[in-house]
N, C-alpha and C. Protein backbone atom coordinates (compact mmCIF):
# COMPACT_ATOMS: atom_id res chain seq x y z
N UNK A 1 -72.13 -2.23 43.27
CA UNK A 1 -70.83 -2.75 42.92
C UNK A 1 -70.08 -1.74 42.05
N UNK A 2 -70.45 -1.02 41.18
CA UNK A 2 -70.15 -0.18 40.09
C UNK A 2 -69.54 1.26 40.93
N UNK A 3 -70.63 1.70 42.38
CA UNK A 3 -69.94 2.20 42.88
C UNK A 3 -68.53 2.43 43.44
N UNK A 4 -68.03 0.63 44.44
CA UNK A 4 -66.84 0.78 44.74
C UNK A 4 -66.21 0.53 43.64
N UNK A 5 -66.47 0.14 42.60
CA UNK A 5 -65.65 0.33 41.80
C UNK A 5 -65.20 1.18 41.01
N UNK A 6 -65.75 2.51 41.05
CA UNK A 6 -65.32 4.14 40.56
C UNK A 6 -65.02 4.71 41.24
N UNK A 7 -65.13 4.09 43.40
CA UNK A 7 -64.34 4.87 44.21
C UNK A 7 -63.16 4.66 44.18
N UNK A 8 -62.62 3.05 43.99
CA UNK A 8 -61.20 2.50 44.06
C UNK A 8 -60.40 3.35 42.10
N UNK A 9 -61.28 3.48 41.70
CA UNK A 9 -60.35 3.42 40.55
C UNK A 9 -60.29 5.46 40.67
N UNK A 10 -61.49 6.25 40.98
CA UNK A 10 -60.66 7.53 41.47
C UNK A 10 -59.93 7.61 42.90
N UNK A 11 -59.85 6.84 43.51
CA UNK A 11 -58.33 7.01 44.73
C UNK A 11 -57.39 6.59 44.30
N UNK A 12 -57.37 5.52 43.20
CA UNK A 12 -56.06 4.91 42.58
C UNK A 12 -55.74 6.17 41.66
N UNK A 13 -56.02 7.02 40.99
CA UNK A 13 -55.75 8.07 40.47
C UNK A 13 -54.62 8.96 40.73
N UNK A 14 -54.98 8.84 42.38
CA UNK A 14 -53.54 9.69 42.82
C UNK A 14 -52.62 9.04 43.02
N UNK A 15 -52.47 7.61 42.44
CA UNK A 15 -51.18 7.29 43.36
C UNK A 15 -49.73 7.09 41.94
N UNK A 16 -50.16 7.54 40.96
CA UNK A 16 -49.65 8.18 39.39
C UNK A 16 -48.16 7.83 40.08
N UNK A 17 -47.69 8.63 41.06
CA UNK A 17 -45.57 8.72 41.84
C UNK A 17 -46.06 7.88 42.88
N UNK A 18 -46.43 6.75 43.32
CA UNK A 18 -46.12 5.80 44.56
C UNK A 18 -44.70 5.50 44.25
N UNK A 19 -44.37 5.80 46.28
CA UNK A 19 -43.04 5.20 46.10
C UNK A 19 -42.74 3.89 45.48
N UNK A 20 -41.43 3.67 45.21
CA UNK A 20 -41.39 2.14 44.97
C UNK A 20 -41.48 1.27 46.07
N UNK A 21 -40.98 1.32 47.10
CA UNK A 21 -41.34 0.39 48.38
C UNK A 21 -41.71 1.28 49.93
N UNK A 22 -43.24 1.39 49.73
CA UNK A 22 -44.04 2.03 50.17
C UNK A 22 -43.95 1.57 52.01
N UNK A 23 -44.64 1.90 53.00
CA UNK A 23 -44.96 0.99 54.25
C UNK A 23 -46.14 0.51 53.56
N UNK A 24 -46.48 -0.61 54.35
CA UNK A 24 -47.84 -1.57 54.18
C UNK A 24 -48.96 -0.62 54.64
N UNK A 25 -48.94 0.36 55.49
CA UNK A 25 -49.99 0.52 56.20
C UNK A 25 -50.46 1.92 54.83
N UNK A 26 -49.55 2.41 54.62
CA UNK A 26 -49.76 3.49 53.82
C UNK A 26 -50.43 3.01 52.64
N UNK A 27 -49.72 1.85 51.66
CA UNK A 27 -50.16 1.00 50.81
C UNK A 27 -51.49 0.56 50.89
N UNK A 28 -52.08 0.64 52.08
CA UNK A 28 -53.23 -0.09 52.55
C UNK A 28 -54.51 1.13 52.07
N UNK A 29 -54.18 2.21 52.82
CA UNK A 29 -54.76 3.18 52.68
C UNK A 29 -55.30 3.73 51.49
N UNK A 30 -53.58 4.02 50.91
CA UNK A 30 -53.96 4.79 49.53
C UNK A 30 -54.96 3.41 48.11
N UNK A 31 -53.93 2.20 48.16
CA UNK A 31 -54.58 1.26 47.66
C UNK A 31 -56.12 0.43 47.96
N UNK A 32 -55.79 0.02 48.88
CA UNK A 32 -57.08 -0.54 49.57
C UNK A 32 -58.40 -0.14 50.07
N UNK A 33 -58.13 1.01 50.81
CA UNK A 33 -58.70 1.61 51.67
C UNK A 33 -60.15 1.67 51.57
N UNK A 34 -60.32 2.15 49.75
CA UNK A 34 -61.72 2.32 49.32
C UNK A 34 -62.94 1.45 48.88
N UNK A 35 -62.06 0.27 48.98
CA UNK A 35 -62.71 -1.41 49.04
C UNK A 35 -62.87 -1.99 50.10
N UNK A 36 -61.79 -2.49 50.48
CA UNK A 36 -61.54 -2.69 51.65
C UNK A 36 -61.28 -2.30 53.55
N UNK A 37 -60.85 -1.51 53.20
CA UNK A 37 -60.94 -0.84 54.62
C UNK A 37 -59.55 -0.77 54.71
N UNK A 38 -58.49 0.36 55.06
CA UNK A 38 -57.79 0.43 55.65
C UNK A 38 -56.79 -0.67 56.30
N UNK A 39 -57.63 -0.85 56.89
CA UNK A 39 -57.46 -2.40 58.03
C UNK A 39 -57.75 -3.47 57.62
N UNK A 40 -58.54 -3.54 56.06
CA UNK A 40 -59.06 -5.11 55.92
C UNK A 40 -60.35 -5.13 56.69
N UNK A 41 -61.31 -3.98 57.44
CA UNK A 41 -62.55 -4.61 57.76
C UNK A 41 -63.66 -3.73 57.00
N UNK A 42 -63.53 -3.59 56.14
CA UNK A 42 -64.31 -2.71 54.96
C UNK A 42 -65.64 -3.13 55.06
N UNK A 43 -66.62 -2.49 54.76
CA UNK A 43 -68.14 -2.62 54.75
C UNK A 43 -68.63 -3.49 53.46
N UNK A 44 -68.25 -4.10 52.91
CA UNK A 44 -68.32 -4.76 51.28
C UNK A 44 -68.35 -3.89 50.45
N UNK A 45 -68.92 -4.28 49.23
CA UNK A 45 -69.17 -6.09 48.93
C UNK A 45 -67.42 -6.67 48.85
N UNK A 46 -66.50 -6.21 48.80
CA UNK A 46 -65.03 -6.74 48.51
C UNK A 46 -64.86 -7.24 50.18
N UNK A 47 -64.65 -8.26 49.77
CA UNK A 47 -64.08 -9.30 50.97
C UNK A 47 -63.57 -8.51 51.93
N UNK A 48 -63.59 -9.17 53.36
CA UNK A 48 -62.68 -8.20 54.08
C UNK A 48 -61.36 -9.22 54.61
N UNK A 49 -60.19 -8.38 54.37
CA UNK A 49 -58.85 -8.94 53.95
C UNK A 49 -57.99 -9.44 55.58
N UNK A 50 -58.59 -8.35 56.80
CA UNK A 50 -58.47 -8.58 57.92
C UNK A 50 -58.25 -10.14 58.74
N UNK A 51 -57.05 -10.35 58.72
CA UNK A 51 -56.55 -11.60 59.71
C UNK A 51 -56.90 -12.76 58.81
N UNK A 52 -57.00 -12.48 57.38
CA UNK A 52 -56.49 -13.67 55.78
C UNK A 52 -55.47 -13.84 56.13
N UNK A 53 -55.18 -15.15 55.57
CA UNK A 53 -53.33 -16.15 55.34
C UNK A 53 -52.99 -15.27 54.39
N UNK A 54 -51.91 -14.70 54.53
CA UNK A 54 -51.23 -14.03 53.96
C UNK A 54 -50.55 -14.44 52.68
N UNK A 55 -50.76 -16.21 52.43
CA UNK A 55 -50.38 -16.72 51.57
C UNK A 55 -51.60 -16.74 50.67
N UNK A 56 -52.76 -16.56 51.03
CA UNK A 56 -53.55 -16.54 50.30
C UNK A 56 -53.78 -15.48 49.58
N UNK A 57 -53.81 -14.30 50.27
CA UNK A 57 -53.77 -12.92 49.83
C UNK A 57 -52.91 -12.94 48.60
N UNK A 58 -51.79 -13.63 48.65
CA UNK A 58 -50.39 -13.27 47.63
C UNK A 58 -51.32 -13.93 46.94
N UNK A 59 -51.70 -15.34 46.55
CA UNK A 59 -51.95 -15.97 45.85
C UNK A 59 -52.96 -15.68 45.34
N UNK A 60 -54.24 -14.91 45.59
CA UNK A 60 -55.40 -14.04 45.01
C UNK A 60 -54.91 -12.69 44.21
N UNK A 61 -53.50 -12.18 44.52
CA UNK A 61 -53.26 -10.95 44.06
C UNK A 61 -53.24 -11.99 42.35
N UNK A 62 -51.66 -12.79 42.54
CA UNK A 62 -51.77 -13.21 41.96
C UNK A 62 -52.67 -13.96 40.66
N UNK A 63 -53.68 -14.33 41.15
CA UNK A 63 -55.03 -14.76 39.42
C UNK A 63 -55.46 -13.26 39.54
N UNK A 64 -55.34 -12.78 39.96
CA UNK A 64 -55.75 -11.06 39.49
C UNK A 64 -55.16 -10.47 38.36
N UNK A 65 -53.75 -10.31 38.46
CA UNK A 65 -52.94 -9.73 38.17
C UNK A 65 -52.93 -11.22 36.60
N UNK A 66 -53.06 -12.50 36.57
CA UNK A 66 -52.70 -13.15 35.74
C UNK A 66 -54.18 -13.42 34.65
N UNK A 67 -54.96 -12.77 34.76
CA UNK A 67 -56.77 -12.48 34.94
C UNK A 67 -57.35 -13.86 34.83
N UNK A 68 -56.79 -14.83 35.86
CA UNK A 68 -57.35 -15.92 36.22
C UNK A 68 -58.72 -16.27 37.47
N UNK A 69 -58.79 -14.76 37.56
CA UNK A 69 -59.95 -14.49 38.76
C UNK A 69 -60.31 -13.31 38.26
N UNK A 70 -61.83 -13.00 38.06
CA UNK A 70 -62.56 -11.67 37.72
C UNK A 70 -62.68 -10.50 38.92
N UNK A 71 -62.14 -9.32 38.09
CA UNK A 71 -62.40 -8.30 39.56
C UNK A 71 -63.23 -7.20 38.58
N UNK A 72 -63.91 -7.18 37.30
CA UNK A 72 -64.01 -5.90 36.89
C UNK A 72 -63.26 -4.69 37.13
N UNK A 73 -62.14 -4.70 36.86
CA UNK A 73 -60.96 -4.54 36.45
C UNK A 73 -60.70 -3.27 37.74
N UNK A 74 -61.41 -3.39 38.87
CA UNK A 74 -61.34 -2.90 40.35
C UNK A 74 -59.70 -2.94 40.65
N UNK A 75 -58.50 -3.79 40.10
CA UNK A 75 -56.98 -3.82 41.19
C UNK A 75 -56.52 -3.33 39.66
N UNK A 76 -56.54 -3.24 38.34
CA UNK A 76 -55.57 -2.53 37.59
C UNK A 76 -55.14 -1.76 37.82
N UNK A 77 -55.34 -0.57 38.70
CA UNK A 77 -54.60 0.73 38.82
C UNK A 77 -53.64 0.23 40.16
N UNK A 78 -53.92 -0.53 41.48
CA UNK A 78 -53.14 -1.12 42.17
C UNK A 78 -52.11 -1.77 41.29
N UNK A 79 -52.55 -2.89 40.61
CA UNK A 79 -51.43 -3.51 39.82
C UNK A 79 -50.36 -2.73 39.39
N UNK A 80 -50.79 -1.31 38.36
CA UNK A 80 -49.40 -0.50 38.35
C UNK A 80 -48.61 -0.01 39.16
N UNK A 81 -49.33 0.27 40.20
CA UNK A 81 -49.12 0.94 41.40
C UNK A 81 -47.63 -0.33 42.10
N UNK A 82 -48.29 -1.65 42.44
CA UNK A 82 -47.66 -2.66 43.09
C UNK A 82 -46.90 -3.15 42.23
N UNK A 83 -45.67 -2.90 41.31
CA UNK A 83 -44.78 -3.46 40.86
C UNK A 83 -43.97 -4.09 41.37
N UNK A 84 -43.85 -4.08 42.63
CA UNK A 84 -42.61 -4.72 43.60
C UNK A 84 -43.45 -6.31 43.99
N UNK A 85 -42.79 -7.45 44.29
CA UNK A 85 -43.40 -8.39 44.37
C UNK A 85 -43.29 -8.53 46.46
N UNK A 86 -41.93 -7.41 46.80
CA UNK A 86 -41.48 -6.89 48.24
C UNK A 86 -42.69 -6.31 48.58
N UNK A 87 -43.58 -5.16 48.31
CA UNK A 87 -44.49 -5.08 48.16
C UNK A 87 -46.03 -5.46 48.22
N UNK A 88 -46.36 -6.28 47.55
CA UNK A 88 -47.52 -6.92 47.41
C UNK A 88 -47.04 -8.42 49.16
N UNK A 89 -46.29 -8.75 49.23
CA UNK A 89 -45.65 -9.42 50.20
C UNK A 89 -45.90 -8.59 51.76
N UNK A 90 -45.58 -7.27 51.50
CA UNK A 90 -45.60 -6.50 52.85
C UNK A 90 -46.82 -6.22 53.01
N UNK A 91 -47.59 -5.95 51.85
CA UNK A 91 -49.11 -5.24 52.02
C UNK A 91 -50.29 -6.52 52.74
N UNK A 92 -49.89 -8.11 51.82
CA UNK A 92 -50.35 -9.33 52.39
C UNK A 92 -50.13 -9.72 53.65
N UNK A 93 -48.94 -9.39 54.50
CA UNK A 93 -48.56 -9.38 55.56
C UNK A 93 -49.28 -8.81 56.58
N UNK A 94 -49.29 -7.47 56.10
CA UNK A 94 -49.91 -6.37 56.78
C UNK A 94 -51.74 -6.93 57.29
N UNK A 95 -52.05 -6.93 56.01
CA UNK A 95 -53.54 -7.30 56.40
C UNK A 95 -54.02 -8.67 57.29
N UNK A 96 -53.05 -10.14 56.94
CA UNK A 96 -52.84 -10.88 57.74
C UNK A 96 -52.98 -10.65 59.44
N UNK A 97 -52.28 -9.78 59.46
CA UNK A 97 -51.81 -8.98 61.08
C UNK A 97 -52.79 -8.11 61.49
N UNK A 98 -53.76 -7.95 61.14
CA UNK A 98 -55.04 -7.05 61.70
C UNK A 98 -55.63 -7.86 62.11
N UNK A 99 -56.56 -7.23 63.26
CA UNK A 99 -57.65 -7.85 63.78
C UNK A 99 -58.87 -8.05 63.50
N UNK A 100 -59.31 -9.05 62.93
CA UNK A 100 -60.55 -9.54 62.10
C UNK A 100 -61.60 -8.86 62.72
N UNK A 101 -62.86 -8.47 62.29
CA UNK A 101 -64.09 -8.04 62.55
C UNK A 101 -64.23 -9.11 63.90
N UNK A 102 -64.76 -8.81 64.72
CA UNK A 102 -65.64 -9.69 65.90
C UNK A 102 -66.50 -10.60 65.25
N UNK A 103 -66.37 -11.66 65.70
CA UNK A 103 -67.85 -12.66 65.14
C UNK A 103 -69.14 -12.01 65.43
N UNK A 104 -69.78 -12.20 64.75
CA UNK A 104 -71.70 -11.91 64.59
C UNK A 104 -71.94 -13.02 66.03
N UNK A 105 -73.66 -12.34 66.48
CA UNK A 105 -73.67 -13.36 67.23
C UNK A 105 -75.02 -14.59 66.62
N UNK A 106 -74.82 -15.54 66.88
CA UNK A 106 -75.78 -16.72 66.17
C UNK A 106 -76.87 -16.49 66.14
N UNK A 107 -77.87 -16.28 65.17
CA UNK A 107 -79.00 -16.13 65.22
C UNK A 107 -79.51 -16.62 63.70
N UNK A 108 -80.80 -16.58 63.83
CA UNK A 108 -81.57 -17.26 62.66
C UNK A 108 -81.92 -18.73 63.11
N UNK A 109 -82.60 -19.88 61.95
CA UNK A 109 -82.74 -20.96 62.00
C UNK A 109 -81.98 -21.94 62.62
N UNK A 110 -82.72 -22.64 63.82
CA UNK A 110 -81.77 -23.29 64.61
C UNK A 110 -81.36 -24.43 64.06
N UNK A 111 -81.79 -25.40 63.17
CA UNK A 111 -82.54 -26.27 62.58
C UNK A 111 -80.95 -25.90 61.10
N UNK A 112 -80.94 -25.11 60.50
CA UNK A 112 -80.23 -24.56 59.16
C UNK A 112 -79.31 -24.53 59.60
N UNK A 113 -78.79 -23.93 61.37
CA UNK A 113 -77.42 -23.31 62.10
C UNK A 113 -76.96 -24.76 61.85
N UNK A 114 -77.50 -25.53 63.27
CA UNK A 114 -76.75 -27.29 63.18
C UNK A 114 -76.93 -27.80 61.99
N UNK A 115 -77.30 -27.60 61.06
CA UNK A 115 -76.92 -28.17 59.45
C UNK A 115 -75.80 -27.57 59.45
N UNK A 116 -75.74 -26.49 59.31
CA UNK A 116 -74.70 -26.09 58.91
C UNK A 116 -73.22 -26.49 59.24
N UNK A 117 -73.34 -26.54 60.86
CA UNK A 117 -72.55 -26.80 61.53
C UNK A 117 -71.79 -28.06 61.37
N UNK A 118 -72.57 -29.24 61.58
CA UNK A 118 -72.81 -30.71 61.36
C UNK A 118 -71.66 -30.44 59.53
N UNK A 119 -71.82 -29.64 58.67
CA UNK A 119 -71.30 -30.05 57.66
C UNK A 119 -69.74 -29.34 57.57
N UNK A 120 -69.93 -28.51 58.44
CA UNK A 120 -68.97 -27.96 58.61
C UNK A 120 -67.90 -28.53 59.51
N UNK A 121 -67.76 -29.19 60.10
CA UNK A 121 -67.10 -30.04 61.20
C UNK A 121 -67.05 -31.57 61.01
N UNK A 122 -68.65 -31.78 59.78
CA UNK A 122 -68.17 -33.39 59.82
C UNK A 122 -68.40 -34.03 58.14
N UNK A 123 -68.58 -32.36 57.38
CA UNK A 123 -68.96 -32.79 55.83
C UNK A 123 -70.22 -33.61 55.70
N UNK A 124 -70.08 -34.35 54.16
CA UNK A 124 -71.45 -35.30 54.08
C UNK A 124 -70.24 -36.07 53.15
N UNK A 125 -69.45 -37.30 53.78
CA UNK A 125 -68.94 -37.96 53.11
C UNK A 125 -69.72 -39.42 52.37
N UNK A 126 -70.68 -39.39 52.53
CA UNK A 126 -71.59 -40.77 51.47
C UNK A 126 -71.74 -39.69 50.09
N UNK A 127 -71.62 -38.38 50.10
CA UNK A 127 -71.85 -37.97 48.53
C UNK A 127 -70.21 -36.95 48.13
N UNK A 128 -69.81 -37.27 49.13
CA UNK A 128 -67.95 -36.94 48.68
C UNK A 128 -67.87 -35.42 49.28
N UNK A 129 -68.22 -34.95 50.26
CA UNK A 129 -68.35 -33.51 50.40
C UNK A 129 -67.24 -33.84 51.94
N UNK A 130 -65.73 -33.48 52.01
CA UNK A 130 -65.11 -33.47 53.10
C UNK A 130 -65.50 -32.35 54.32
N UNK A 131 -65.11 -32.35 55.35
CA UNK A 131 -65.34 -31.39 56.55
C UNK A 131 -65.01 -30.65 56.21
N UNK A 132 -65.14 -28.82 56.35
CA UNK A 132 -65.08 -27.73 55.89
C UNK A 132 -63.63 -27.45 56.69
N UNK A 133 -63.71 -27.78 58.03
CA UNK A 133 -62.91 -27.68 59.09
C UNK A 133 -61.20 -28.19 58.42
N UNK A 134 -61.27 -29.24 57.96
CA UNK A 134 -60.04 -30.03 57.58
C UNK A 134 -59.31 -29.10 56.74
N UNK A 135 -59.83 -28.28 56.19
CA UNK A 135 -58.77 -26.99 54.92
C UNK A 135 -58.81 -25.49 56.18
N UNK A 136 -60.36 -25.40 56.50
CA UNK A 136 -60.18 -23.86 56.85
C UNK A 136 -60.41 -23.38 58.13
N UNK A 137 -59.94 -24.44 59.12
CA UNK A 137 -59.67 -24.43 60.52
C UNK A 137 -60.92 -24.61 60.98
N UNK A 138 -60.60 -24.94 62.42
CA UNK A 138 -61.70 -25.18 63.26
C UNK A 138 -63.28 -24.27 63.47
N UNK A 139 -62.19 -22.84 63.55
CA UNK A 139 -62.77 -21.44 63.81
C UNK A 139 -62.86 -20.66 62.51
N UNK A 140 -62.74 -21.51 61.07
CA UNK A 140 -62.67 -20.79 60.06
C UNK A 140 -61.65 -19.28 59.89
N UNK A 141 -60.48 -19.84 60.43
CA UNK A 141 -59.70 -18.86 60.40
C UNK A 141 -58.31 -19.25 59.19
N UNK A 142 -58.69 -20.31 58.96
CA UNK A 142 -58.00 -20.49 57.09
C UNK A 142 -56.78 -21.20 57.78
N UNK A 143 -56.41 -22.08 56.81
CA UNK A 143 -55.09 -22.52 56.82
C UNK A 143 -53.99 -22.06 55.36
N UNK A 144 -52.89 -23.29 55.64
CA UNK A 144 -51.75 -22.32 54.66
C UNK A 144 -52.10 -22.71 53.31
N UNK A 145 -53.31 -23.59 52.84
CA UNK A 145 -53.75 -22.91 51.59
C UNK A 145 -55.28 -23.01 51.13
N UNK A 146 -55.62 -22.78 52.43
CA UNK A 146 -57.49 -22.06 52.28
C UNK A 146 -57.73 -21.02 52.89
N UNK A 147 -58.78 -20.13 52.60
CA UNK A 147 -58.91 -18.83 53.16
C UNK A 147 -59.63 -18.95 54.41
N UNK A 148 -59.44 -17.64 55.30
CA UNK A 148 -60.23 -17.38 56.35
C UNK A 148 -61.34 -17.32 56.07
N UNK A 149 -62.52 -17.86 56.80
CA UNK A 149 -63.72 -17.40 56.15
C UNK A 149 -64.55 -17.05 57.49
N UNK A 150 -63.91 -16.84 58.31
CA UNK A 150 -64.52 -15.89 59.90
C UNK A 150 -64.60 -14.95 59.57
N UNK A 151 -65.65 -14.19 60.24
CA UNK A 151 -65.92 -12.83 59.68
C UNK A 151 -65.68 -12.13 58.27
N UNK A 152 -66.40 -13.10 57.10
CA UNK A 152 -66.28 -12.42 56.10
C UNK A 152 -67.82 -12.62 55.74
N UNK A 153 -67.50 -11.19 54.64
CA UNK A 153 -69.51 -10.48 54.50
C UNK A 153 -70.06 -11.90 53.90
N UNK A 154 -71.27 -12.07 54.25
CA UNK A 154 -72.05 -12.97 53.67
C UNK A 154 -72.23 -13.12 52.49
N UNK A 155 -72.50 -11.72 51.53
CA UNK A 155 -72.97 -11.84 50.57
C UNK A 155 -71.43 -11.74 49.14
N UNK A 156 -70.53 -11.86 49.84
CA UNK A 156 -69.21 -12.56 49.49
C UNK A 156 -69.12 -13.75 49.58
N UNK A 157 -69.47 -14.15 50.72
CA UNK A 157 -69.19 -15.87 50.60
C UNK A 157 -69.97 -16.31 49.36
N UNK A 158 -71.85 -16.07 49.69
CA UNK A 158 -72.37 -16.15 48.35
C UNK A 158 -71.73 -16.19 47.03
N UNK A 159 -71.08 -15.07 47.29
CA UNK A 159 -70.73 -15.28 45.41
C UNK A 159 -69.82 -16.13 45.09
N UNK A 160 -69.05 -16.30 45.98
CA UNK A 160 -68.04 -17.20 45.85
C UNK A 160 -67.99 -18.87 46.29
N UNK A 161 -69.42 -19.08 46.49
CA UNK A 161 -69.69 -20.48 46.78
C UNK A 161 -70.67 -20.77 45.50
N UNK A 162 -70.63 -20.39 44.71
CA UNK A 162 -71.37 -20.68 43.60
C UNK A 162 -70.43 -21.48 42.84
N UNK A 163 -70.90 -22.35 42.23
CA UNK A 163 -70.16 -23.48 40.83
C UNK A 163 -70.48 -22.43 40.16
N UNK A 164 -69.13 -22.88 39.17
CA UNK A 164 -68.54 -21.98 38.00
C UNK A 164 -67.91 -23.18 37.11
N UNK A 165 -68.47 -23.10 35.51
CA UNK A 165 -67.90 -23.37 34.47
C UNK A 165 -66.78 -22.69 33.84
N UNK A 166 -66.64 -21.64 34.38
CA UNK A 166 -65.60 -20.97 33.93
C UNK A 166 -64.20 -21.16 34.14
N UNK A 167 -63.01 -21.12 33.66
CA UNK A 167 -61.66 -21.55 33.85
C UNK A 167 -61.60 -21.09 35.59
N UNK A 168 -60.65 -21.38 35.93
CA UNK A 168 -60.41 -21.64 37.68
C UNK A 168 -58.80 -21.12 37.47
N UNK A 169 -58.67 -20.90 38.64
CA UNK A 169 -57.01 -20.77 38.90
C UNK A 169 -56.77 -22.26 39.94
N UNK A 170 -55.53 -22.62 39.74
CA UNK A 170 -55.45 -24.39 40.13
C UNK A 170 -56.04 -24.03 41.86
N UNK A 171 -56.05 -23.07 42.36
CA UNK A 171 -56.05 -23.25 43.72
C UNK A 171 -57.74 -23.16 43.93
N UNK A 172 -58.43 -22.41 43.28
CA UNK A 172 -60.18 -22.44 43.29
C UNK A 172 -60.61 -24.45 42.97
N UNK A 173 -59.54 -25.13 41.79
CA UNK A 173 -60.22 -26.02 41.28
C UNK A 173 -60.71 -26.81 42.12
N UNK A 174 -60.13 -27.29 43.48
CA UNK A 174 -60.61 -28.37 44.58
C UNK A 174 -61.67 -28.17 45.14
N UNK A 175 -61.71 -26.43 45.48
CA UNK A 175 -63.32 -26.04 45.90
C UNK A 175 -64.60 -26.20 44.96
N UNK A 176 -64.00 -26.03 44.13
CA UNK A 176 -65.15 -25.95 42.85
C UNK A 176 -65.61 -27.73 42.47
N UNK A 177 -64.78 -28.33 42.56
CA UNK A 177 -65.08 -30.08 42.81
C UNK A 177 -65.75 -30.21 43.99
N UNK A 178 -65.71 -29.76 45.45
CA UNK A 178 -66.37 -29.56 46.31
C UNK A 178 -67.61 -29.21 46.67
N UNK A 179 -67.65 -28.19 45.95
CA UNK A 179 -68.74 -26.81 45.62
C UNK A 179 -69.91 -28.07 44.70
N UNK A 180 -69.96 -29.12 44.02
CA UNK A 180 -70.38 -29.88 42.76
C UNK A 180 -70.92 -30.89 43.55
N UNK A 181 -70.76 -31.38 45.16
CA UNK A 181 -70.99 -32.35 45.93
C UNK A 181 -71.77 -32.02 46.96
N UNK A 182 -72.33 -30.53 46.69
CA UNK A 182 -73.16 -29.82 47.41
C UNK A 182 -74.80 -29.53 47.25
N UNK A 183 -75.70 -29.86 47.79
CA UNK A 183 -77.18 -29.56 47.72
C UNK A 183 -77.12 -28.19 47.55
N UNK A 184 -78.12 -27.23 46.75
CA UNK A 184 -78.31 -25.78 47.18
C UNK A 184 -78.80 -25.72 48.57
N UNK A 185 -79.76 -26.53 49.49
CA UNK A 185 -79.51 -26.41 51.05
C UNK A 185 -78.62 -26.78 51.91
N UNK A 186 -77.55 -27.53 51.33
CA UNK A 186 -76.24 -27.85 51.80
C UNK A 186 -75.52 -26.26 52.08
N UNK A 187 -75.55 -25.41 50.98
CA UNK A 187 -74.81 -24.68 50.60
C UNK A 187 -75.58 -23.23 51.57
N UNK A 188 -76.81 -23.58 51.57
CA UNK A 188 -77.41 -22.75 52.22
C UNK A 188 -77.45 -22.78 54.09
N UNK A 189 -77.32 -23.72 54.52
CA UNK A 189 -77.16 -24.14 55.70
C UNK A 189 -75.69 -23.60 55.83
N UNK A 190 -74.75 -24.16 55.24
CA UNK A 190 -73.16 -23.84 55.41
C UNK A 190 -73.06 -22.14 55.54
N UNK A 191 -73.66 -21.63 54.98
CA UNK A 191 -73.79 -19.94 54.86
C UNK A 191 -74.12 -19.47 56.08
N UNK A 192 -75.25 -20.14 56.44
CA UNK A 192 -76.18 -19.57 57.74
C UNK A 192 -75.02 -19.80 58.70
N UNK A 193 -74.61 -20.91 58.70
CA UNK A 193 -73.13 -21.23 59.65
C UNK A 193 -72.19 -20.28 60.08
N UNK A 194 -71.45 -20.48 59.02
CA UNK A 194 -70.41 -19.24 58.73
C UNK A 194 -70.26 -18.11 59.35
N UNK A 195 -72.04 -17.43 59.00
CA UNK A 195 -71.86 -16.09 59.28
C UNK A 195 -72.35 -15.91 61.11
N UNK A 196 -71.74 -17.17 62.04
CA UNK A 196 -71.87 -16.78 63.25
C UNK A 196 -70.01 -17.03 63.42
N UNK A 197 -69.26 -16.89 62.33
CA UNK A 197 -67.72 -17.46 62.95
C UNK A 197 -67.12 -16.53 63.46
């Protein structure tokens, strides 16, 4: 982790004169590129940004930038960089509009998969846990205010399906009430799921 995070912060180095309203794709490159990928299909551990709601993207820049979401301080040099809010708008756009990684193909526990599945399509409502499907599409391709979670690295979802005591930004808080109605094999089955979307 420490790695991409001394690659992003020496490529952010050069970008000292970014234009003020850059193209997205260039933005992508010079900003992104070394986390993420270019394109949004980056090798991890940073999420891959590829064919995200673009409203979500804004809205993650956002607890970044407000340090309502932890990045080990990985987007500060973007942040100076992205002063334009035109900007951070075109770059969210941009990545939106790429073509997501290909789905994995299903494999592992057959037994863990249809758990997974089963909770994913129909929840466990006797202990308050809604369908996964109802916020983040059928195909886990996110709606207009949950994320894509098709083709994203596993060991991202991981971290981010963990309960947290820690302050939330209002849009984490519903998951994190969610996240609280979950077995650790609930949570573990849902994973195994996922990573065939």
């Amino acid at each position: 982790m420490k790695r991409w995070i001394l690659a992003a912060l020496l490529g952010w180095g050069l970008l000292a004169g970014a234009p003020a309203r850059a193209e997205p794709a260039q933005l992508a490159r010079q900003l992104c590129a070394s986390c993420h990928g270019a394109d949004g299909n980056g090798p991890g551990p940073a999420p891959r940004l590829a064919g995200q709601q673009a409203g979500y993207i804004e809205q993650q820049w956002q607890a970044f930038r407000l340090h309502q979401r932890a990045d080990g301080g990985a987007h500060g040099a973007a942040m100076a960089a992205l002063k334009s809010e035109g900007n951070v708008k075109a770059l969210a756009a941009y990545f939106a509009a790429q073509p997501p990684a290909p789905a994995r193909s299903a494999g592992g526990d057959p037994a863990l998969l249809a758990a997974g599945r089963k909770l994913y399509a129909e929840g466990n409502l006797a202990v308050g846990t809604p369908p996964c499907f109802s916020c983040h599409g059928d195909r886990g391709e996110g709606g207009s205010a949950a994320p894509r979670l098709a083709g994203q690295h596993a060991a991202y979802l991981t971290r981010r399906m963990r309960v947290s005591d820690a302050p939330q930004p209002d849009s984490a808080m519903e998951m994190q009430e969610i996240l609280k109605t979950m077995s650790a094999d609930d949570i573990k089955a849902l994973l195994a799921y996922l990573a065939t979307l």
